[in-house]
C-alpha atoms as a PDB file:
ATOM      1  CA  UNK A   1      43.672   2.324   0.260  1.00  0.00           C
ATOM      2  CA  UNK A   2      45.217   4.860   2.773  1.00  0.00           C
ATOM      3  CA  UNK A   3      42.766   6.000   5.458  1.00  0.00           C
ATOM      4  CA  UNK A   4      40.503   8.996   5.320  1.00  0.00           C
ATOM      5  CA  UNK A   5      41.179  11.580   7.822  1.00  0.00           C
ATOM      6  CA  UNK A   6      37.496  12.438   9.785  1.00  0.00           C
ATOM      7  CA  UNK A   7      36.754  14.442  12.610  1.00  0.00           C
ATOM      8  CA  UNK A   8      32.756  12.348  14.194  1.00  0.00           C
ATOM      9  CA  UNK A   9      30.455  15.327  16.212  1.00  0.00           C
ATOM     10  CA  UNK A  10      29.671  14.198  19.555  1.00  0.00           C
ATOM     11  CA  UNK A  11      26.273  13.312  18.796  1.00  0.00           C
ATOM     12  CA  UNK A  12      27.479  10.646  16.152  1.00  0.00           C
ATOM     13  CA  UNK A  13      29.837   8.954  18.647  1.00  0.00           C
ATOM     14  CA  UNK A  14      27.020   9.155  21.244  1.00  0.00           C
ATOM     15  CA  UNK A  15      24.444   7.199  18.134  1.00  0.00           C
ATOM     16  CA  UNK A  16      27.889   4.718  17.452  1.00  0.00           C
ATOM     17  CA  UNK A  17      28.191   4.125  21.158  1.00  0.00           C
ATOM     18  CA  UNK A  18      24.554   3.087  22.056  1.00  0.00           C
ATOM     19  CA  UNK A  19      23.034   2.135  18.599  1.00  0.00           C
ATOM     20  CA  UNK A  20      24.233   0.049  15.691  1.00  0.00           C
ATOM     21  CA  UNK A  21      23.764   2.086  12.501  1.00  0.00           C
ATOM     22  CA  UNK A  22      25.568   4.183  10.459  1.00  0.00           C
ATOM     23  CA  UNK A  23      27.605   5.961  12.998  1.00  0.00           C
ATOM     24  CA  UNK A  24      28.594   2.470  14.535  1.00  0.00           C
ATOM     25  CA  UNK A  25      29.468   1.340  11.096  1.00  0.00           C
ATOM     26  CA  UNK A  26      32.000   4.618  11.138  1.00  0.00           C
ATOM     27  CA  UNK A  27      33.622   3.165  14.299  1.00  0.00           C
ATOM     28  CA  UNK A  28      34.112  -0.137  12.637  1.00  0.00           C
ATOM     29  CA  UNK A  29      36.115   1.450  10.043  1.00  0.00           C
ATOM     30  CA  UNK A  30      38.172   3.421  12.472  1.00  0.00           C
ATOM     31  CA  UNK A  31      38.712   0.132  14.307  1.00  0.00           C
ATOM     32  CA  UNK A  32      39.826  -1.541  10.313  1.00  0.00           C
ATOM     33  CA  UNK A  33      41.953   0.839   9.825  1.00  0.00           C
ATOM     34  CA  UNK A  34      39.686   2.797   6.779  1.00  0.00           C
ATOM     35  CA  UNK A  35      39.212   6.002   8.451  1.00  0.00           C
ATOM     36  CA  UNK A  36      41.869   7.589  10.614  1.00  0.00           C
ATOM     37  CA  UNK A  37      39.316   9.905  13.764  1.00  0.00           C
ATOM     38  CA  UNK A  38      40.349  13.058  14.954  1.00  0.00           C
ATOM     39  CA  UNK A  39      39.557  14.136  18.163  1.00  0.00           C
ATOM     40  CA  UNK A  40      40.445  17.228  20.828  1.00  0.00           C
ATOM     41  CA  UNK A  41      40.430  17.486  24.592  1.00  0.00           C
ATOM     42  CA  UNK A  42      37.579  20.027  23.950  1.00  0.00           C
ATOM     43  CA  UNK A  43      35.205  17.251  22.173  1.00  0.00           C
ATOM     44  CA  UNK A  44      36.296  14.661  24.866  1.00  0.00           C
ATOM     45  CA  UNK A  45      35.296  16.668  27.092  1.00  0.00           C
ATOM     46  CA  UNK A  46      32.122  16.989  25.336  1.00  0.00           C
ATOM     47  CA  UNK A  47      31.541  13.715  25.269  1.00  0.00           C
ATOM     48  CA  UNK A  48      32.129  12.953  28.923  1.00  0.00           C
ATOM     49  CA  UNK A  49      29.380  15.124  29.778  1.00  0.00           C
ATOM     50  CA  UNK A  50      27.127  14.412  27.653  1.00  0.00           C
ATOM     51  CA  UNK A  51      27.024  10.523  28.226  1.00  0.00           C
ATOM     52  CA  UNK A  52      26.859  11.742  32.261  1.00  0.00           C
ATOM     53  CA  UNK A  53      23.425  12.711  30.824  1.00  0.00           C
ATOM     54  CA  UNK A  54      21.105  11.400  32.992  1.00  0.00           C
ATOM     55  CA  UNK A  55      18.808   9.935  30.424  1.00  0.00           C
ATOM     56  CA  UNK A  56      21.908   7.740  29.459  1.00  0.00           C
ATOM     57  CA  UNK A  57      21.798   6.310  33.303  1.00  0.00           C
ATOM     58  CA  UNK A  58      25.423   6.020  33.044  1.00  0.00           C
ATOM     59  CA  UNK A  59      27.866   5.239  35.913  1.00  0.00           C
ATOM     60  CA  UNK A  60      30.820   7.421  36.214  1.00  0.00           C
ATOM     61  CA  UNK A  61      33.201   4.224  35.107  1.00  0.00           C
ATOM     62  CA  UNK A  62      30.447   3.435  32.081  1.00  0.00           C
ATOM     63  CA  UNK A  63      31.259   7.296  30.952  1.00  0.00           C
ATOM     64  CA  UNK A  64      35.113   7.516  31.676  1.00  0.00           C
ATOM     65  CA  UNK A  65      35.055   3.594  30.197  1.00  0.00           C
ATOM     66  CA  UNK A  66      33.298   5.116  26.851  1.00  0.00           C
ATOM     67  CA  UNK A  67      35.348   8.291  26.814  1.00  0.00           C
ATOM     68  CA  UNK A  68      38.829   6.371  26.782  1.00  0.00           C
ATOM     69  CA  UNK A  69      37.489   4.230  24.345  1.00  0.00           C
ATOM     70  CA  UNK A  70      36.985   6.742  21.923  1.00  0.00           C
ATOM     71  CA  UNK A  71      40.496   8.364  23.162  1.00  0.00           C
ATOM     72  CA  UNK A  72      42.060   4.651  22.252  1.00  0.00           C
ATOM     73  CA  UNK A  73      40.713   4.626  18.478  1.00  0.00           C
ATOM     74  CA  UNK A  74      41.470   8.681  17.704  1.00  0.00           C
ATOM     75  CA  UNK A  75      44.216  11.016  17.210  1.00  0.00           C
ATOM     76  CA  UNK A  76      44.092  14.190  19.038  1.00  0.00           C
ATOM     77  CA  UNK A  77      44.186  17.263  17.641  1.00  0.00           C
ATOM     78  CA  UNK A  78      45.341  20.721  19.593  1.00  0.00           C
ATOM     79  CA  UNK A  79      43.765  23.227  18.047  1.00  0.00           C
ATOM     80  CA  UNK A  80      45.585  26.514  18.434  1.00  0.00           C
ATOM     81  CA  UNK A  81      43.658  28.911  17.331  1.00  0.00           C
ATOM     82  CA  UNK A  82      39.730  29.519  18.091  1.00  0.00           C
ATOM     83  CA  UNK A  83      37.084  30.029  15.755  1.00  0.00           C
ATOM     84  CA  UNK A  84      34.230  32.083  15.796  1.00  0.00           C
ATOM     85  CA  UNK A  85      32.294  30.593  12.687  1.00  0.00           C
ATOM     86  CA  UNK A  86      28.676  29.632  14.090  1.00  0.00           C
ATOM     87  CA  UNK A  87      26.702  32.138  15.778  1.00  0.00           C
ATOM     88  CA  UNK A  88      23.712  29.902  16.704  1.00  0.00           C
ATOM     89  CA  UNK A  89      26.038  27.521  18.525  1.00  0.00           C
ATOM     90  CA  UNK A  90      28.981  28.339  19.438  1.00  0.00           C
ATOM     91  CA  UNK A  91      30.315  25.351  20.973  1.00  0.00           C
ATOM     92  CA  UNK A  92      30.205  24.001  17.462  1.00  0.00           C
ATOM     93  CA  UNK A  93      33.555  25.378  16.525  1.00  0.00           C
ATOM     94  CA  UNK A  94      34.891  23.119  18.552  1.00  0.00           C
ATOM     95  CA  UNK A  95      34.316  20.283  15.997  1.00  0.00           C
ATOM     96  CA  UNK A  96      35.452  23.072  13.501  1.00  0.00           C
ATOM     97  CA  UNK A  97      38.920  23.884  15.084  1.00  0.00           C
ATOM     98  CA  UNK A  98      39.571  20.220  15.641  1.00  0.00           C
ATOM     99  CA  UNK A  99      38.643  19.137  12.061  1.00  0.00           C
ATOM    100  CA  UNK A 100      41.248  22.068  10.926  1.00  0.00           C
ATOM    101  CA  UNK A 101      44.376  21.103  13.211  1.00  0.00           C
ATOM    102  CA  UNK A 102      44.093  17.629  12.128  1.00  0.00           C
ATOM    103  CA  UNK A 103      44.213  18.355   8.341  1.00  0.00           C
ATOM    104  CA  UNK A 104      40.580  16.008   7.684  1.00  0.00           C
ATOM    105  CA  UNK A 105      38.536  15.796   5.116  1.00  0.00           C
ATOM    106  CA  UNK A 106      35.539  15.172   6.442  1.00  0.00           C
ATOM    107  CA  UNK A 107      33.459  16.059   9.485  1.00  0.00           C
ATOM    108  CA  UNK A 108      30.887  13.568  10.025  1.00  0.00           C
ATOM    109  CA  UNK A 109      27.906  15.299  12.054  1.00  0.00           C
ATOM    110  CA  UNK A 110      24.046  15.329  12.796  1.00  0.00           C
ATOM    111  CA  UNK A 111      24.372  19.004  13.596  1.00  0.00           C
ATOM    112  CA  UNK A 112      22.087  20.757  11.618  1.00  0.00           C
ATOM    113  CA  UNK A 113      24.475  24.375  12.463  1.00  0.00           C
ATOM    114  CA  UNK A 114      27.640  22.242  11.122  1.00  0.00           C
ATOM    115  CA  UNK A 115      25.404  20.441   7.739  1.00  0.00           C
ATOM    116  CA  UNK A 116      23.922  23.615   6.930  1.00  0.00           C
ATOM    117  CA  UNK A 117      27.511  24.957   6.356  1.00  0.00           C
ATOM    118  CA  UNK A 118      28.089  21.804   4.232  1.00  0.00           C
ATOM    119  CA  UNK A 119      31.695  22.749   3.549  1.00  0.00           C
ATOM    120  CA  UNK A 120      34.337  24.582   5.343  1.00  0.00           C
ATOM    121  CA  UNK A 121      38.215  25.521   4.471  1.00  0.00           C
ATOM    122  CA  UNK A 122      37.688  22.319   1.696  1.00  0.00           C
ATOM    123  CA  UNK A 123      36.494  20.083   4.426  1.00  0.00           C
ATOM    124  CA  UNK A 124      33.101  18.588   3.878  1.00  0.00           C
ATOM    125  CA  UNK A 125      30.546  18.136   6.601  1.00  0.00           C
ATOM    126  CA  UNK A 126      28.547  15.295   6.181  1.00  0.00           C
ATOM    127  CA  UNK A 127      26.138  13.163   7.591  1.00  0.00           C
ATOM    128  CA  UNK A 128      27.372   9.120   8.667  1.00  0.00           C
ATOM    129  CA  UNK A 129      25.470   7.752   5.496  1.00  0.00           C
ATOM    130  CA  UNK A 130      27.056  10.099   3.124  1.00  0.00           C
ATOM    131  CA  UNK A 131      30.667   9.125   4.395  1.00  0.00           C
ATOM    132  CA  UNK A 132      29.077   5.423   4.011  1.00  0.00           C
ATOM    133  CA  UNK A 133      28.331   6.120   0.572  1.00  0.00           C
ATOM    134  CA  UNK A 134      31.527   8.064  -0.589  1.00  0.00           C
ATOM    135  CA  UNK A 135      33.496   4.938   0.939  1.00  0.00           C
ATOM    136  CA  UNK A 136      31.073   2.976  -0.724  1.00  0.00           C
ATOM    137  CA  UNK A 137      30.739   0.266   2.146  1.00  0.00           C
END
């Protein structure tokens, strides 16, 4: 089976990262081999501050130890053109513009600004159980 291309919103490799579930299950399949994750400097960069969230009580090597991690498992995509697609959040596109460089076919999120969209350019955005489901594992 040849991996599915998938571009995982911060907030589902903050859940895979901290909490085994559905978004950890994700990472597992990255790490198999079943699912090929796209990333960007932008959503690294994302992610670094978000785990420096305090309520994470994080050190600075914890975070950068995380971040390269997830920097290990992905490809990176450099998106060259920016997107203006969701008002309510802009820093959404992000996920968007990385999702198109890398040519996925799914964006896994929690985001309800990137689920409500539910498809865009013939990518689906999904929720970690969904992709779960249409992998059937």
């Amino acid at each position: 089976m040849k991996s599915v291309k998938v571009v995982a919103d911060t907030n589902v490799i903050v859940s895979a990262l901290f909490w085994r579930g559905n978004a950890s299950k994700i990472i597992d399949l990255v790490e198999k081999g079943k699912i090929k994750l796209f990333t960007s400097v932008a959503l690294l960069d994302e992610l670094k501050k978000v785990l420096g969230y305090e309520r994470f009580g994080l050190g600075e090597k914890t975070v950068d130890d995380n971040v390269k991690y997830i920097l290990t498992i992905s490809e990176i995509s450099s998106p060259k053109r920016r997107l203006k697609i969701i008002r309510e959040d802009p820093a959404d596109d992000k996920v968007l513009e990385c999702a198109l460089e890398g040519k996925v076919r799914y964006i896994v999120s929690g985001d309800m600004h990137l689920l409500r969209l539910r498809k865009f350019r013939g990518i689906r955005i999904i929720r970690a159980k969904e992709l779960l489901n249409i992998l059937n594992v």
